[in-house]
C-alpha atoms as a PDB file:
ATOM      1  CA  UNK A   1     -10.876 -25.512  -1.396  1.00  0.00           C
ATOM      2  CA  UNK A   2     -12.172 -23.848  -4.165  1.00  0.00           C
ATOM      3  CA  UNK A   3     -14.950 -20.488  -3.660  1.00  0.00           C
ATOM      4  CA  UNK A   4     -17.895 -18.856  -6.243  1.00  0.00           C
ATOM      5  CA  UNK A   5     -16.251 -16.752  -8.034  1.00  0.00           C
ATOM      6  CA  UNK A   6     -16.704 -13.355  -7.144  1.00  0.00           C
ATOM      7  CA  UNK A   7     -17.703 -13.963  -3.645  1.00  0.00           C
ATOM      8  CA  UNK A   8     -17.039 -13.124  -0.067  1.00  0.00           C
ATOM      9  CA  UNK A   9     -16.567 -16.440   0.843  1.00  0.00           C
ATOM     10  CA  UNK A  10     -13.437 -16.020  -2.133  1.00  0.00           C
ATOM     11  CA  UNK A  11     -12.258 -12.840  -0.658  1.00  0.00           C
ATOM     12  CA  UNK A  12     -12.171 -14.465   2.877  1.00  0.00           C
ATOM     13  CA  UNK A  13     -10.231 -17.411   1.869  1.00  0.00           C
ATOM     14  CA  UNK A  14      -7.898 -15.235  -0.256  1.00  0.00           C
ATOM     15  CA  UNK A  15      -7.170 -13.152   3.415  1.00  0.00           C
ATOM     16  CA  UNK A  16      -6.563 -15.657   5.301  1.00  0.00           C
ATOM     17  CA  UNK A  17      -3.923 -17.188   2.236  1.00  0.00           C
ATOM     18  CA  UNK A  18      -2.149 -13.657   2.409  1.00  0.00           C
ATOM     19  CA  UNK A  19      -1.577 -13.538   5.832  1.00  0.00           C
ATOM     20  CA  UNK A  20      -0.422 -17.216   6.657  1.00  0.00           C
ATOM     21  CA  UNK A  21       1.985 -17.316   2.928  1.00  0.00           C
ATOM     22  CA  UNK A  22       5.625 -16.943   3.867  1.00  0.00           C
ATOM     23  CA  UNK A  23       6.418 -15.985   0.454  1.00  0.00           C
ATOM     24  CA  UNK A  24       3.839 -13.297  -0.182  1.00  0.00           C
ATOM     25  CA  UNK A  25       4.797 -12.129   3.229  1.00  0.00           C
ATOM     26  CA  UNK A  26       8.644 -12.003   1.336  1.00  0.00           C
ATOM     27  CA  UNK A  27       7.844 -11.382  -1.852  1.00  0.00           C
ATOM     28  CA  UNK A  28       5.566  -8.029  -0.955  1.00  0.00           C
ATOM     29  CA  UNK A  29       6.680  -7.073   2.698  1.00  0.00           C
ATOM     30  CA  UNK A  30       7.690  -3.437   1.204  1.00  0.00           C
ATOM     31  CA  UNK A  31       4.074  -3.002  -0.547  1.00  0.00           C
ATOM     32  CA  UNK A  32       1.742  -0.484   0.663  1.00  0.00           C
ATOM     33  CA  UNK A  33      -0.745   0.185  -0.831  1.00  0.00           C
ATOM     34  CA  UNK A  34      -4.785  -0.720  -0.997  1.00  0.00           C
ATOM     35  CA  UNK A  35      -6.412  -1.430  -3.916  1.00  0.00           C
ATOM     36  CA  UNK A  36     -10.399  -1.595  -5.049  1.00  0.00           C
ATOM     37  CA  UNK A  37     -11.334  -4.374  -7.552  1.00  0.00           C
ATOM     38  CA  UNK A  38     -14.927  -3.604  -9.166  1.00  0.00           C
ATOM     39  CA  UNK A  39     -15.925  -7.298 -10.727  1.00  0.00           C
ATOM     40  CA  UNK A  40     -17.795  -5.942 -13.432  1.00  0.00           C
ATOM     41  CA  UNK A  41     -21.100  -7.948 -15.463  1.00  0.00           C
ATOM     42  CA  UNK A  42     -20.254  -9.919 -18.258  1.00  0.00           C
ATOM     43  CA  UNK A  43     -23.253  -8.648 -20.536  1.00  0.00           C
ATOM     44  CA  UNK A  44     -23.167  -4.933 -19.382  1.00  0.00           C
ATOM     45  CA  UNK A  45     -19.354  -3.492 -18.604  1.00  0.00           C
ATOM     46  CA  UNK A  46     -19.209  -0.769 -16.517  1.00  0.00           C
ATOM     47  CA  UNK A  47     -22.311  -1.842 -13.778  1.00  0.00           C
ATOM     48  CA  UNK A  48     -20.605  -3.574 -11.013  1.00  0.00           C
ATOM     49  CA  UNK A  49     -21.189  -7.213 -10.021  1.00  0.00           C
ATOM     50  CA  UNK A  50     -18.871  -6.856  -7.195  1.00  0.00           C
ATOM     51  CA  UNK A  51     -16.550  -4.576  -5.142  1.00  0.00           C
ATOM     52  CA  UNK A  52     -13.329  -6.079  -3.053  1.00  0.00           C
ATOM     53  CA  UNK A  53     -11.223  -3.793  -0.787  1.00  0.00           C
ATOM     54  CA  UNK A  54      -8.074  -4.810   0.098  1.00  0.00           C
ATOM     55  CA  UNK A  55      -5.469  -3.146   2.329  1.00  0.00           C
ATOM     56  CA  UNK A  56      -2.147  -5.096   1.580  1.00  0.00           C
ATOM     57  CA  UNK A  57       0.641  -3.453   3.530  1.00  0.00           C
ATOM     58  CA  UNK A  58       4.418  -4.821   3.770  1.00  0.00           C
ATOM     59  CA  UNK A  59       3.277  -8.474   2.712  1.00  0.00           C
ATOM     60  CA  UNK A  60      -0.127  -8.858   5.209  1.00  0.00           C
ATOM     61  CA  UNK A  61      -3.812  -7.905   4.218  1.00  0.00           C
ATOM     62  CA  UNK A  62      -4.836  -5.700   7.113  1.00  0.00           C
ATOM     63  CA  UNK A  63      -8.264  -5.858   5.722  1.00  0.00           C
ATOM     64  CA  UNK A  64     -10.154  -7.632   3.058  1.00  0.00           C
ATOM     65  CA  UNK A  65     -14.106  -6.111   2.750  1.00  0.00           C
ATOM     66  CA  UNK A  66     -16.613  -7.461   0.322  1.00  0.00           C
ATOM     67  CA  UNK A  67     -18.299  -4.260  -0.355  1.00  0.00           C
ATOM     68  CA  UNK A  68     -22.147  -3.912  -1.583  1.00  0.00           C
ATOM     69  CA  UNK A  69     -22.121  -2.812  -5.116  1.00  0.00           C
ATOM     70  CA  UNK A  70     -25.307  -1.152  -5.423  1.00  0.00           C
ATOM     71  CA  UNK A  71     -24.038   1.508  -2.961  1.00  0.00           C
ATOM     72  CA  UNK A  72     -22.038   3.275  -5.362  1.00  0.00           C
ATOM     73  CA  UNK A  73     -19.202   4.542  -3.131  1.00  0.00           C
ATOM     74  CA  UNK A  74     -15.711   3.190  -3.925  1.00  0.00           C
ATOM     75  CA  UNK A  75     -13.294   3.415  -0.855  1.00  0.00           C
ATOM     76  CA  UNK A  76     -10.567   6.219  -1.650  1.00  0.00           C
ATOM     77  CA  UNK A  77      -7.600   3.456  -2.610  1.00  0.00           C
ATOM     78  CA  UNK A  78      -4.372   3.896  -4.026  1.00  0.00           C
ATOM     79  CA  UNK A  79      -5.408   1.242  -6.764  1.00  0.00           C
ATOM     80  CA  UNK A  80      -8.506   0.641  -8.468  1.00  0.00           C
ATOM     81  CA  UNK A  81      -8.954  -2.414 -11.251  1.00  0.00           C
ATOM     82  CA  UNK A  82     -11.919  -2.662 -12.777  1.00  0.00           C
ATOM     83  CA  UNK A  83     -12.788  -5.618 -15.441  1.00  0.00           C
ATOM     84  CA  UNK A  84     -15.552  -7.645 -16.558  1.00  0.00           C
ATOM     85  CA  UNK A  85     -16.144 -10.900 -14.602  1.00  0.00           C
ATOM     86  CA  UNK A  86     -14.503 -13.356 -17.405  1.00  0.00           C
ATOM     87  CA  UNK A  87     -11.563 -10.912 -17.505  1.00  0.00           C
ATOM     88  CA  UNK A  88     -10.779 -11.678 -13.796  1.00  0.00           C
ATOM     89  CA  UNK A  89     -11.755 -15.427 -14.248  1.00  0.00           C
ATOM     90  CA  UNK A  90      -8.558 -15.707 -16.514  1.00  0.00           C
ATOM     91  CA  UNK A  91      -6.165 -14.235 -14.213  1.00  0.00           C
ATOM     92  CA  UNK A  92      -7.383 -16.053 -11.148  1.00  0.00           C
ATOM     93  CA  UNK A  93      -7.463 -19.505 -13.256  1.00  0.00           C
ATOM     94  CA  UNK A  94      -4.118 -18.918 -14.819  1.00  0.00           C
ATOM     95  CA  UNK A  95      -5.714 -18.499 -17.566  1.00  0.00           C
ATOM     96  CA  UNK A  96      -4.383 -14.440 -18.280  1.00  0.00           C
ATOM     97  CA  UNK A  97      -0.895 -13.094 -17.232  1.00  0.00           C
ATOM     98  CA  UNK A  98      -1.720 -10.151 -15.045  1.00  0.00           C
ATOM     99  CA  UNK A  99       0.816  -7.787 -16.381  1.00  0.00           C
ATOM    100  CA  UNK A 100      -0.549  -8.687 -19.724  1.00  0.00           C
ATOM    101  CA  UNK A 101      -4.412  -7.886 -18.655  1.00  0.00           C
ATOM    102  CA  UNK A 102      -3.280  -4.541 -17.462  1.00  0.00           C
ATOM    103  CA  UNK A 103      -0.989  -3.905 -20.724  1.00  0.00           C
ATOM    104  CA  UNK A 104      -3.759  -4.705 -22.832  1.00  0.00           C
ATOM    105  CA  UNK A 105      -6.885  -2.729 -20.651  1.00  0.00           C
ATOM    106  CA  UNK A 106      -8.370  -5.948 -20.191  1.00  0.00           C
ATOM    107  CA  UNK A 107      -7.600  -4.599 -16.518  1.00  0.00           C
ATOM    108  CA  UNK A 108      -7.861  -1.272 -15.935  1.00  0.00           C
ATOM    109  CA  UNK A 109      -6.102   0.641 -13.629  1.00  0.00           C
ATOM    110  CA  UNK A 110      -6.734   3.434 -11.779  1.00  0.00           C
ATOM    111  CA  UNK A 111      -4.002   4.533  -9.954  1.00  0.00           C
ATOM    112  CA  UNK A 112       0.182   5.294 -10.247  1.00  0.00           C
ATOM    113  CA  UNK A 113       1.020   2.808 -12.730  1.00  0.00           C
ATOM    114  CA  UNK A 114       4.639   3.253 -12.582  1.00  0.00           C
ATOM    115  CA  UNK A 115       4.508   2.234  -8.584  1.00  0.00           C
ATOM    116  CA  UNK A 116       2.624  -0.956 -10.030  1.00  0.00           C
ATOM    117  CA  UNK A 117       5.345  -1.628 -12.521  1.00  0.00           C
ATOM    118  CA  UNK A 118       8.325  -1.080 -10.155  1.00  0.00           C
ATOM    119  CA  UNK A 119       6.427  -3.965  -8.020  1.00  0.00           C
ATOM    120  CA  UNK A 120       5.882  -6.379 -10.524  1.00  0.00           C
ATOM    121  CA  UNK A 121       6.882  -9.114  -7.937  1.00  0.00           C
ATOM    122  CA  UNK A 122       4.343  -8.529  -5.799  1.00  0.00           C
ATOM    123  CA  UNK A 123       1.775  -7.873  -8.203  1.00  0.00           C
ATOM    124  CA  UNK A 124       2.580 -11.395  -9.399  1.00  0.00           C
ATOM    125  CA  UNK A 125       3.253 -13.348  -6.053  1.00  0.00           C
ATOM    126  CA  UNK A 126      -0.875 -11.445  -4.974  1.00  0.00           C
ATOM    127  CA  UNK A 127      -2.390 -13.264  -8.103  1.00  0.00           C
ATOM    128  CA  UNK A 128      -0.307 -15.927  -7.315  1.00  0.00           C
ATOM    129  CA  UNK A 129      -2.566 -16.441  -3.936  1.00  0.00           C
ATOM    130  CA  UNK A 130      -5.665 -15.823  -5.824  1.00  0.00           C
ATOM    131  CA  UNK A 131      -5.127 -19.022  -7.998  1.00  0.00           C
ATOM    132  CA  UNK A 132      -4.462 -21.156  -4.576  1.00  0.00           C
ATOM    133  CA  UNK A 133      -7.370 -19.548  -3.667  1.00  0.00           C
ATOM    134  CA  UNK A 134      -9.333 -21.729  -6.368  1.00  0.00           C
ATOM    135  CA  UNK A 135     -12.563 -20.963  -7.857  1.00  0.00           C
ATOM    136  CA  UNK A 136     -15.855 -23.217  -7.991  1.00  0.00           C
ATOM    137  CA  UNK A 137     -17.377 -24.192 -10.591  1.00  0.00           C
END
């Protein structure tokens, strides 16, 4: 079942994927590492929309938090990606290649790119469950 788009009802839907996927559990069991995403307004980059924590360790989300965005405070996360709302559309609708947002700064990314890079697979298998995920609308 599909979810608005960034919304907690998404980001609950998308836990409960990670943890009950045998192949994410595979793909990413020796990931570990949390990451921020700051869904960012089409019409004004840079002022969040919305803020998603997730704390993916060896191939389970140990917690998924859909965080007030007003507040201002960004948990301390080994990852941040930050993007404008369509930006994240495309890579949760198939739409983008991942790897290719964050080549091109489409997403940024705050954090040791290099440990990103020598993950690829589980980068890819994560947005992977975001597309089953589904978004409304």
């Amino acid at each position: 079942m599909a979810h608005p788009f960034p919304s907690g009802a998404w980001l609950e839907a998308l836990e409960s994927l990670l943890n009950s996927d045998k192949r994410y559990a595979e793909v990413a069991r020796n990931w570990e590492a949390d990451i921020v995403f700051v869904v960012e307004h089409d019409e004004a980059p840079g002022a969040p929309l919305a803020v998603f924590y997730l704390d993916l360790w060896h191939g389970r989300c140990r917690k998924a938090e859909y965080l007030d965005p007003a507040a201002g405070l960004l948990p301390d996360a080994k990852f941040t990606l930050r993007a404008p709302r369509r930006h994240f559309l495309k890579v949760v609708t198939g739409e983008l290649d991942a790897m290719q947002a964050m080549m091109t700064r489409r997403l940024r990314v705050e954090g040791n790119m290099a440990y990103m890079l020598r993950n690829v697979p589980s980068v890819l298998d994560f947005v992977r469950c975001c597309r089953l995920v589904g978004v409304e609308g």
